[in-house]
N, C-alpha and C. Protein backbone atom coordinates (compact mmCIF):
# COMPACT_ATOMS: atom_id res chain seq x y z
N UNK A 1 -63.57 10.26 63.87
CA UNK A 1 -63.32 11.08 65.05
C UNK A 1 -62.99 12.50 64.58
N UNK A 2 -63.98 13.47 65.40
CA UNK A 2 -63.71 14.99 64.62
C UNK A 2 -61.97 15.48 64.45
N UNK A 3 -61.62 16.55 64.14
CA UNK A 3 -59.89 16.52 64.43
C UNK A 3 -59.55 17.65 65.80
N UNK A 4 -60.52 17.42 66.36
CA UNK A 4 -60.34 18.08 67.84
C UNK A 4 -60.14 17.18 69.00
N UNK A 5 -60.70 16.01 68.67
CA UNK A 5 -60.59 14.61 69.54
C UNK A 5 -59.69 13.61 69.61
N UNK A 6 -59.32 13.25 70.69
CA UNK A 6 -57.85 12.12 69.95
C UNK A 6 -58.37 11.19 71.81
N UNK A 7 -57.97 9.71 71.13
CA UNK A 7 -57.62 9.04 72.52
C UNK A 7 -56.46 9.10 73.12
N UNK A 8 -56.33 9.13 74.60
CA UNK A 8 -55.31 9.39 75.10
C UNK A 8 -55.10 8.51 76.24
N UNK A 9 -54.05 7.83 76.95
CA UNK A 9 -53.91 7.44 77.81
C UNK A 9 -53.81 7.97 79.10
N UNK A 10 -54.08 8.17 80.47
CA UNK A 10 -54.44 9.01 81.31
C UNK A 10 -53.66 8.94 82.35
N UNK A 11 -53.45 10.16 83.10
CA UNK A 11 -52.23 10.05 84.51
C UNK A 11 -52.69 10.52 85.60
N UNK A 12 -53.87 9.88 86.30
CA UNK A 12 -54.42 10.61 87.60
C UNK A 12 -53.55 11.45 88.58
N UNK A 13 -53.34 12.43 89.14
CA UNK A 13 -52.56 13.03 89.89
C UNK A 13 -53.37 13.89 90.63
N UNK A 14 -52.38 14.15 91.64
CA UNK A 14 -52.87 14.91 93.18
C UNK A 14 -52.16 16.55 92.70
N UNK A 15 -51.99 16.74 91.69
CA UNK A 15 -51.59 17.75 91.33
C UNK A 15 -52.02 18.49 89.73
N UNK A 16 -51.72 19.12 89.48
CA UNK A 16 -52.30 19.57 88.16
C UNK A 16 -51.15 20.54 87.29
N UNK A 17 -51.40 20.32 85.68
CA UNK A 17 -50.25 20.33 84.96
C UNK A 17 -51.41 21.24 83.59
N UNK A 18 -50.41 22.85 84.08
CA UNK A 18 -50.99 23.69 82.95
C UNK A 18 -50.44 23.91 81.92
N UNK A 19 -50.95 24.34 80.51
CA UNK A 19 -50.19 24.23 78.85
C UNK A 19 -49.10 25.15 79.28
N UNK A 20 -47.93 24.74 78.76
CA UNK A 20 -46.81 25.49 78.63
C UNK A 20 -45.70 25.15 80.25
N UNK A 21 -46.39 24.55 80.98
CA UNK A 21 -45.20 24.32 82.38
C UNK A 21 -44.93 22.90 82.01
N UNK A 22 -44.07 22.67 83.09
CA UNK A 22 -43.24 21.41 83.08
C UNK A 22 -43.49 20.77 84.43
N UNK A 23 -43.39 19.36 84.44
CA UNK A 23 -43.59 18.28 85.65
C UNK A 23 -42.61 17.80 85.79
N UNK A 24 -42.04 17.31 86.99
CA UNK A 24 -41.00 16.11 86.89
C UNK A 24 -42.55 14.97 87.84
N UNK A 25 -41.84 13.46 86.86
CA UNK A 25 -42.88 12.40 87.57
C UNK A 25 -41.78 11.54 87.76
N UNK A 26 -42.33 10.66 88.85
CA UNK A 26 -41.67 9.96 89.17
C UNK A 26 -42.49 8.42 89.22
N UNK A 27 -42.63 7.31 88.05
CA UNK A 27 -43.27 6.75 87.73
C UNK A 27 -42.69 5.19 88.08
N UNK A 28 -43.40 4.29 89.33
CA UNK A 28 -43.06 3.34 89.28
C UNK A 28 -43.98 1.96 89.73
N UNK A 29 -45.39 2.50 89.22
CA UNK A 29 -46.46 1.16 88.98
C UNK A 29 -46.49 0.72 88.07
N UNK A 30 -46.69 -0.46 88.01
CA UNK A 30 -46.28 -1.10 86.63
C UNK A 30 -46.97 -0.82 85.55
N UNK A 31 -48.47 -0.30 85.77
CA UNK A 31 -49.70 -0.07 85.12
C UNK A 31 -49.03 1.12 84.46
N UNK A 32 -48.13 2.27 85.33
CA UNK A 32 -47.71 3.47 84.39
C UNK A 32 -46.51 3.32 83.93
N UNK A 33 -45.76 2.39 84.47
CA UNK A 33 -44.62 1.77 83.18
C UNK A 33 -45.39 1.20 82.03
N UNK A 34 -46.02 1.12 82.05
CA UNK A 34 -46.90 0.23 80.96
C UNK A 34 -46.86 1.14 79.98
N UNK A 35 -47.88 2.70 80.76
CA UNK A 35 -48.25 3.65 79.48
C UNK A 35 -46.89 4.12 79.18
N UNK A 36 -46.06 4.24 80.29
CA UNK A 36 -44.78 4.98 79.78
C UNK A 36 -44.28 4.74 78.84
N UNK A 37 -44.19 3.31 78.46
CA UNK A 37 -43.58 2.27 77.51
C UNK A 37 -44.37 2.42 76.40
N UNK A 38 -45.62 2.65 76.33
CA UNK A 38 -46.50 2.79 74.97
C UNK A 38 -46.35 4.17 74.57
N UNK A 39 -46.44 5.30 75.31
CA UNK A 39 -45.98 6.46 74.90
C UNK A 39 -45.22 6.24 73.82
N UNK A 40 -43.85 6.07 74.95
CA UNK A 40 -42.25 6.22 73.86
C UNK A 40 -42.12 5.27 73.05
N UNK A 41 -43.12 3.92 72.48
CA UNK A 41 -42.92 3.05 71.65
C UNK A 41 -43.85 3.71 70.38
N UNK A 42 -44.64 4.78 70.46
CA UNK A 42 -45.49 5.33 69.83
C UNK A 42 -45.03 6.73 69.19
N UNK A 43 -44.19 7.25 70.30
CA UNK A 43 -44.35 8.38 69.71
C UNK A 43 -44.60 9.60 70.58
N UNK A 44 -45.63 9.13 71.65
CA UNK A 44 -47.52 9.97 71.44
C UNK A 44 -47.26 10.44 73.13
N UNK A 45 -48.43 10.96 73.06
CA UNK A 45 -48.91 11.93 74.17
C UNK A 45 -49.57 11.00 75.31
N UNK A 46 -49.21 11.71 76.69
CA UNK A 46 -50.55 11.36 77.36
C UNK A 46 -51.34 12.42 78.37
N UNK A 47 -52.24 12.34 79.19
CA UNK A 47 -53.12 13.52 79.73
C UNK A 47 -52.77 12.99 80.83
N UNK A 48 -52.27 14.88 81.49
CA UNK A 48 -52.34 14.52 83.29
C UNK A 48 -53.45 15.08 83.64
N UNK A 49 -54.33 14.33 84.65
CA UNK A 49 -56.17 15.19 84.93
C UNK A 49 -55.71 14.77 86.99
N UNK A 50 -56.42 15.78 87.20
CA UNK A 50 -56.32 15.83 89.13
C UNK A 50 -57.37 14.97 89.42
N UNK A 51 -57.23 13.82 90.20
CA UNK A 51 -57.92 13.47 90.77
C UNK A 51 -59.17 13.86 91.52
N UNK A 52 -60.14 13.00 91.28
CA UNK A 52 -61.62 13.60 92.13
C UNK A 52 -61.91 12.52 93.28
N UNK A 53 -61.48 11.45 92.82
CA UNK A 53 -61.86 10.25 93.85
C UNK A 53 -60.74 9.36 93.77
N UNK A 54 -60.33 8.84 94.93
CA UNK A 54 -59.13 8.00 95.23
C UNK A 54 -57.97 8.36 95.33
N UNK A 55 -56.72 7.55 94.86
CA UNK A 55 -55.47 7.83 95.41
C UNK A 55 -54.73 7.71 94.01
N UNK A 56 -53.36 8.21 94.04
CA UNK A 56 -52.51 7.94 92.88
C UNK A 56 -52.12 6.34 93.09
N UNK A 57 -51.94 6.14 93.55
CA UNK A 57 -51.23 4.44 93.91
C UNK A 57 -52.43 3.88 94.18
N UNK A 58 -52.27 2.68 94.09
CA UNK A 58 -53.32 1.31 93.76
C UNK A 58 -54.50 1.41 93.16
N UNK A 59 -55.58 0.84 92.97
CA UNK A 59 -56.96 1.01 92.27
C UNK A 59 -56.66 2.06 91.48
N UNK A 60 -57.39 2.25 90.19
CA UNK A 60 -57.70 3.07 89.11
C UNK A 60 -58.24 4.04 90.30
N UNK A 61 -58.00 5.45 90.31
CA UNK A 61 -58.56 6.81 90.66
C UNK A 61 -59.58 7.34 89.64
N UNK A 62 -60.81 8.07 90.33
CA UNK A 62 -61.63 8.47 89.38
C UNK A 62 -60.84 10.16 88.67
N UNK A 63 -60.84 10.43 87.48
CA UNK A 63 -60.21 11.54 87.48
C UNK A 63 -61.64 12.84 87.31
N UNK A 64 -60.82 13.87 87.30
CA UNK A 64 -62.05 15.09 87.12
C UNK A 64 -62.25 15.17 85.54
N UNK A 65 -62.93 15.65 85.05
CA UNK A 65 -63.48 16.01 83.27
C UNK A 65 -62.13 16.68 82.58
N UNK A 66 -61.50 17.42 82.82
CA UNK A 66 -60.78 18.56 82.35
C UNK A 66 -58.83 18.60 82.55
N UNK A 67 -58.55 18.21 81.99
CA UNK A 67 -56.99 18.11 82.09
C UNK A 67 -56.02 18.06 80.92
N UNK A 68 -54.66 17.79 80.89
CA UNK A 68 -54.00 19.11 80.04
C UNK A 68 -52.85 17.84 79.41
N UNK A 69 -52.83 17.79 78.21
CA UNK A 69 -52.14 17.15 77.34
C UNK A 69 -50.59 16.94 77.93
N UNK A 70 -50.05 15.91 77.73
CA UNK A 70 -48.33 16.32 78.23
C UNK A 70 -47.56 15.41 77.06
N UNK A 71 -46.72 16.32 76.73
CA UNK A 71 -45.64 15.59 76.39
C UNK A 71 -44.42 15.40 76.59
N UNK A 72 -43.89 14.05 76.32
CA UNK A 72 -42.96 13.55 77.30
C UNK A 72 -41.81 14.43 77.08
N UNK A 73 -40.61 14.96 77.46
CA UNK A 73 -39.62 15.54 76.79
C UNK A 73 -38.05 14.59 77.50
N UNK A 74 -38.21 14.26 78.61
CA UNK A 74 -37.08 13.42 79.13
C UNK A 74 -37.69 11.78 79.86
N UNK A 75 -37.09 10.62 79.83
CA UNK A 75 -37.33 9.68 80.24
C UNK A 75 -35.97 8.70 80.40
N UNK A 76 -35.95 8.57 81.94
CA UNK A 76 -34.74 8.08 82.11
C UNK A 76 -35.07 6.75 83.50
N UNK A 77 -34.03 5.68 82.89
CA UNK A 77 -34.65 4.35 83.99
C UNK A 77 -33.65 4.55 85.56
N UNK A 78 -34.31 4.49 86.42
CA UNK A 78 -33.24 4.24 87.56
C UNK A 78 -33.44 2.84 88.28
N UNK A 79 -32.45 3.01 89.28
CA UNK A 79 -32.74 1.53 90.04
C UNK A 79 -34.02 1.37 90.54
N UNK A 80 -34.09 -0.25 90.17
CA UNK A 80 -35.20 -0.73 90.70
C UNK A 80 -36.43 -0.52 89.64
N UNK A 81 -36.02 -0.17 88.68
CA UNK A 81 -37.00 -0.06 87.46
C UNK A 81 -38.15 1.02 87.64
N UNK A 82 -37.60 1.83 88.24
CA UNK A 82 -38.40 3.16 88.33
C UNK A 82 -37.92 4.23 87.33
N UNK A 83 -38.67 5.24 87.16
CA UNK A 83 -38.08 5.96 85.71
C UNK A 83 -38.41 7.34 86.20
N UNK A 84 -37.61 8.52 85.74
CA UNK A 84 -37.70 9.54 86.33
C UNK A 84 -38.37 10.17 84.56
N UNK A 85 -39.25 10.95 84.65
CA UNK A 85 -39.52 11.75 83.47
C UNK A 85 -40.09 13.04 83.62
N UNK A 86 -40.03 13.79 82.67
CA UNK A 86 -40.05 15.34 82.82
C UNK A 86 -40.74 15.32 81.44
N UNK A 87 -41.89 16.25 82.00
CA UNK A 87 -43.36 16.26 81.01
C UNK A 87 -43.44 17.63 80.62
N UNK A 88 -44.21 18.15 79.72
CA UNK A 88 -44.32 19.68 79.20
C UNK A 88 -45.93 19.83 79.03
N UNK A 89 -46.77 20.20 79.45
CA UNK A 89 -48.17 20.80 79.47
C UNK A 89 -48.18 21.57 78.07
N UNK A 90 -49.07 20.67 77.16
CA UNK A 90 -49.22 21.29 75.37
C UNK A 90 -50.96 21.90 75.25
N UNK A 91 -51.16 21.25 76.01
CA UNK A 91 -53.01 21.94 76.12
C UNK A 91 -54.33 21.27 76.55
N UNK A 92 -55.22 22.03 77.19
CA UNK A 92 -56.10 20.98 78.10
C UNK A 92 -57.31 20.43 76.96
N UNK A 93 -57.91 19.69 77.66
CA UNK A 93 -58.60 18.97 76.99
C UNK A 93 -59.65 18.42 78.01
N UNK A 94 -60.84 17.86 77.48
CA UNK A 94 -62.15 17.52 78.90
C UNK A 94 -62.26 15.98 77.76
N UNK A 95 -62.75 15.55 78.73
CA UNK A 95 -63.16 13.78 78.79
C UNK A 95 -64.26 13.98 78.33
N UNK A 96 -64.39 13.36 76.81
CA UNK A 96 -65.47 12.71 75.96
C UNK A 96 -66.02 11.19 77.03
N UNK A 97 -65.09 10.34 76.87
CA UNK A 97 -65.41 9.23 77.14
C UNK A 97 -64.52 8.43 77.67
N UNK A 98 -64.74 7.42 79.04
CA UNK A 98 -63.57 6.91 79.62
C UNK A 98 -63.75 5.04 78.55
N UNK A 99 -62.23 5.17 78.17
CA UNK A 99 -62.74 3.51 77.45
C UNK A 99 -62.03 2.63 77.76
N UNK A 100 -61.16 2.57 79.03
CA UNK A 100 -60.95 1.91 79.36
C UNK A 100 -60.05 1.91 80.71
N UNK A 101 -59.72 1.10 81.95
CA UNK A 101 -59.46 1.42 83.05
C UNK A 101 -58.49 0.84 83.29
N UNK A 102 -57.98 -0.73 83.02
CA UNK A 102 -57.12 -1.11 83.32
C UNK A 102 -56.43 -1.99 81.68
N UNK A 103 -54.85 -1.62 81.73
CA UNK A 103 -53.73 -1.61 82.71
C UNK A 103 -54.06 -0.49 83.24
N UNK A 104 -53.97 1.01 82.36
CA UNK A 104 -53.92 2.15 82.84
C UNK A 104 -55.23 2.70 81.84
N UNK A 105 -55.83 3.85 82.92
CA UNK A 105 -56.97 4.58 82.34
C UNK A 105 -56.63 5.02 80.77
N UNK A 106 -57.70 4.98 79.94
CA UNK A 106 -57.79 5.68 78.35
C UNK A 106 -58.75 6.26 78.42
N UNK A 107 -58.96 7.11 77.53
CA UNK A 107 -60.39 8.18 77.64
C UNK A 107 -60.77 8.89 76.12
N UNK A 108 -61.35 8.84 75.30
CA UNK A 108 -61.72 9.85 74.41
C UNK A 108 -61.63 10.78 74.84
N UNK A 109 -60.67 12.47 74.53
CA UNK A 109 -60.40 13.35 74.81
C UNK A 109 -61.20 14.42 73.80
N UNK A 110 -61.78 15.29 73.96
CA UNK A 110 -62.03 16.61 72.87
C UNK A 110 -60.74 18.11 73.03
N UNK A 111 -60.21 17.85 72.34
CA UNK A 111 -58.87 19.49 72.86
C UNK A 111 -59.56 20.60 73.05
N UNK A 112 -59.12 21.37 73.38
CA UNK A 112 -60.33 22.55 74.33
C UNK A 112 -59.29 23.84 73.69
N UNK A 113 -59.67 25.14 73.15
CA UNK A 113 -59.55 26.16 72.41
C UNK A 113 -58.91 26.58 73.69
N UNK A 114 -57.58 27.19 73.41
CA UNK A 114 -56.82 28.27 74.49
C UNK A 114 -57.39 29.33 74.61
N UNK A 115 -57.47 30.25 76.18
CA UNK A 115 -58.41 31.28 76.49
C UNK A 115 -57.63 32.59 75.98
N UNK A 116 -57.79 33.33 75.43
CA UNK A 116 -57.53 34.60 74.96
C UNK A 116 -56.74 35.37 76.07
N UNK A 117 -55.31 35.79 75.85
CA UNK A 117 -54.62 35.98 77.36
C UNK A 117 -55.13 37.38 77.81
N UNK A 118 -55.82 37.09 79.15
CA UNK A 118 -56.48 38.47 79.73
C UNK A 118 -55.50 39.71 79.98
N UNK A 119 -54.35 39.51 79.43
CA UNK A 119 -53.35 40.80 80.16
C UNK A 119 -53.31 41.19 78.49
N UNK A 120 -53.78 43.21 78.35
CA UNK A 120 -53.06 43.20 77.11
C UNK A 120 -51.90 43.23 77.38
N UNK A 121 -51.50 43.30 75.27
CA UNK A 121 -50.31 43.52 75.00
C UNK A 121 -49.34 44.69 75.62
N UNK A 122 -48.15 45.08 75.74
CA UNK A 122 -48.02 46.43 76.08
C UNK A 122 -48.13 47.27 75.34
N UNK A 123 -48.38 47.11 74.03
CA UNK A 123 -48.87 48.08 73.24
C UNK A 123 -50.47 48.59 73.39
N UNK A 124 -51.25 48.43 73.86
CA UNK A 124 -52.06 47.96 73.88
C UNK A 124 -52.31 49.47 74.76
N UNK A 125 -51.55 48.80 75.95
CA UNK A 125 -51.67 49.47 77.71
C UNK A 125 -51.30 50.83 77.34
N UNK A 126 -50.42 51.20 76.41
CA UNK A 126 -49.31 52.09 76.11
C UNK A 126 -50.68 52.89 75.77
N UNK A 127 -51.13 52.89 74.78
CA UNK A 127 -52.19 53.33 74.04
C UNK A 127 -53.17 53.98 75.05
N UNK A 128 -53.92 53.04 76.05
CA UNK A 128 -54.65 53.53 77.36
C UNK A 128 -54.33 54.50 77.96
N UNK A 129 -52.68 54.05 78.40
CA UNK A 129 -52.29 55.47 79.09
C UNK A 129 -51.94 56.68 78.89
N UNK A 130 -51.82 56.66 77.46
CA UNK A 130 -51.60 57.99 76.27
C UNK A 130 -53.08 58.83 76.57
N UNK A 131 -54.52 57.83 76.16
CA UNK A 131 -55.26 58.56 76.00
C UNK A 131 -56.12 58.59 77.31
N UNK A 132 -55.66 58.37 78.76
CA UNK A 132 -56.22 58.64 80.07
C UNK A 132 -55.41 59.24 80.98
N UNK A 133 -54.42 59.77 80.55
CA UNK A 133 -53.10 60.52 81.44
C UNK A 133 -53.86 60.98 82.87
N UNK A 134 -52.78 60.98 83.90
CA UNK A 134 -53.20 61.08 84.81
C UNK A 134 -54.10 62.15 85.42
């Protein structure tokens, strides 16, 4: 597997999770206690991708191509065996390959190169406005 690719376990959502922000989830199907539990028994990462078809709850949801690495940073159990966790967006990534659906979706992932930040630096700007004065 090239070293841009990694498998990942998958978190369909009605929402979307960019590199560098934070989620709170609130996780209590058993299918994502499942991954939750393999995560933190691992170590490891998993991908939140926005839904294209279906629902977060029941049946596997189809997800879209393109979604964004998370890692876990808090995981805590409450009543009723629901778990509150707070995720951190590390970088997106598009779907090689889905390999598997149930308990919970897995997918061959390829990591996707961060976009060059369109705002310059202020040094940068400083420079512009030196040599375009009003």
């Amino acid at each position: 597997m090239p070293s841009d690719e990694r498998i990942l376990p998958l978190f369909p959502l009605n929402s979307v999770l960019f590199p560098g922000e934070s989620i709170p989830l609130q996780i209590f199907e058993d299918r994502y206690k499942q991954m939750l539990k393999d995560c933190l028994d691992a170590d490891s990462r998993f991908g939140i991708v926005l839904i294209k078809s279906g629902r977060e709850v029941g049946s596997p949801a189809e997800p879209h191509n393109t979604g964004t690495v998370a890692q876990i940073v808090q995981s805590t159990e409450i009543d009723g065996g629901r778990f509150l966790v707070s995720a951190t967006g590390v970088q997106r990534f598009e779907i090689s390959e889905v390999l598997q659906r149930r308990p919970y979706i897995s997918a061959r992932v390829e990591l996707l190169a961060e976009d060059q930040d369109p705002w310059l630096p202020n040094t940068e700007m400083e420079g512009i406005r030196q040599a375009f004065p009003k």
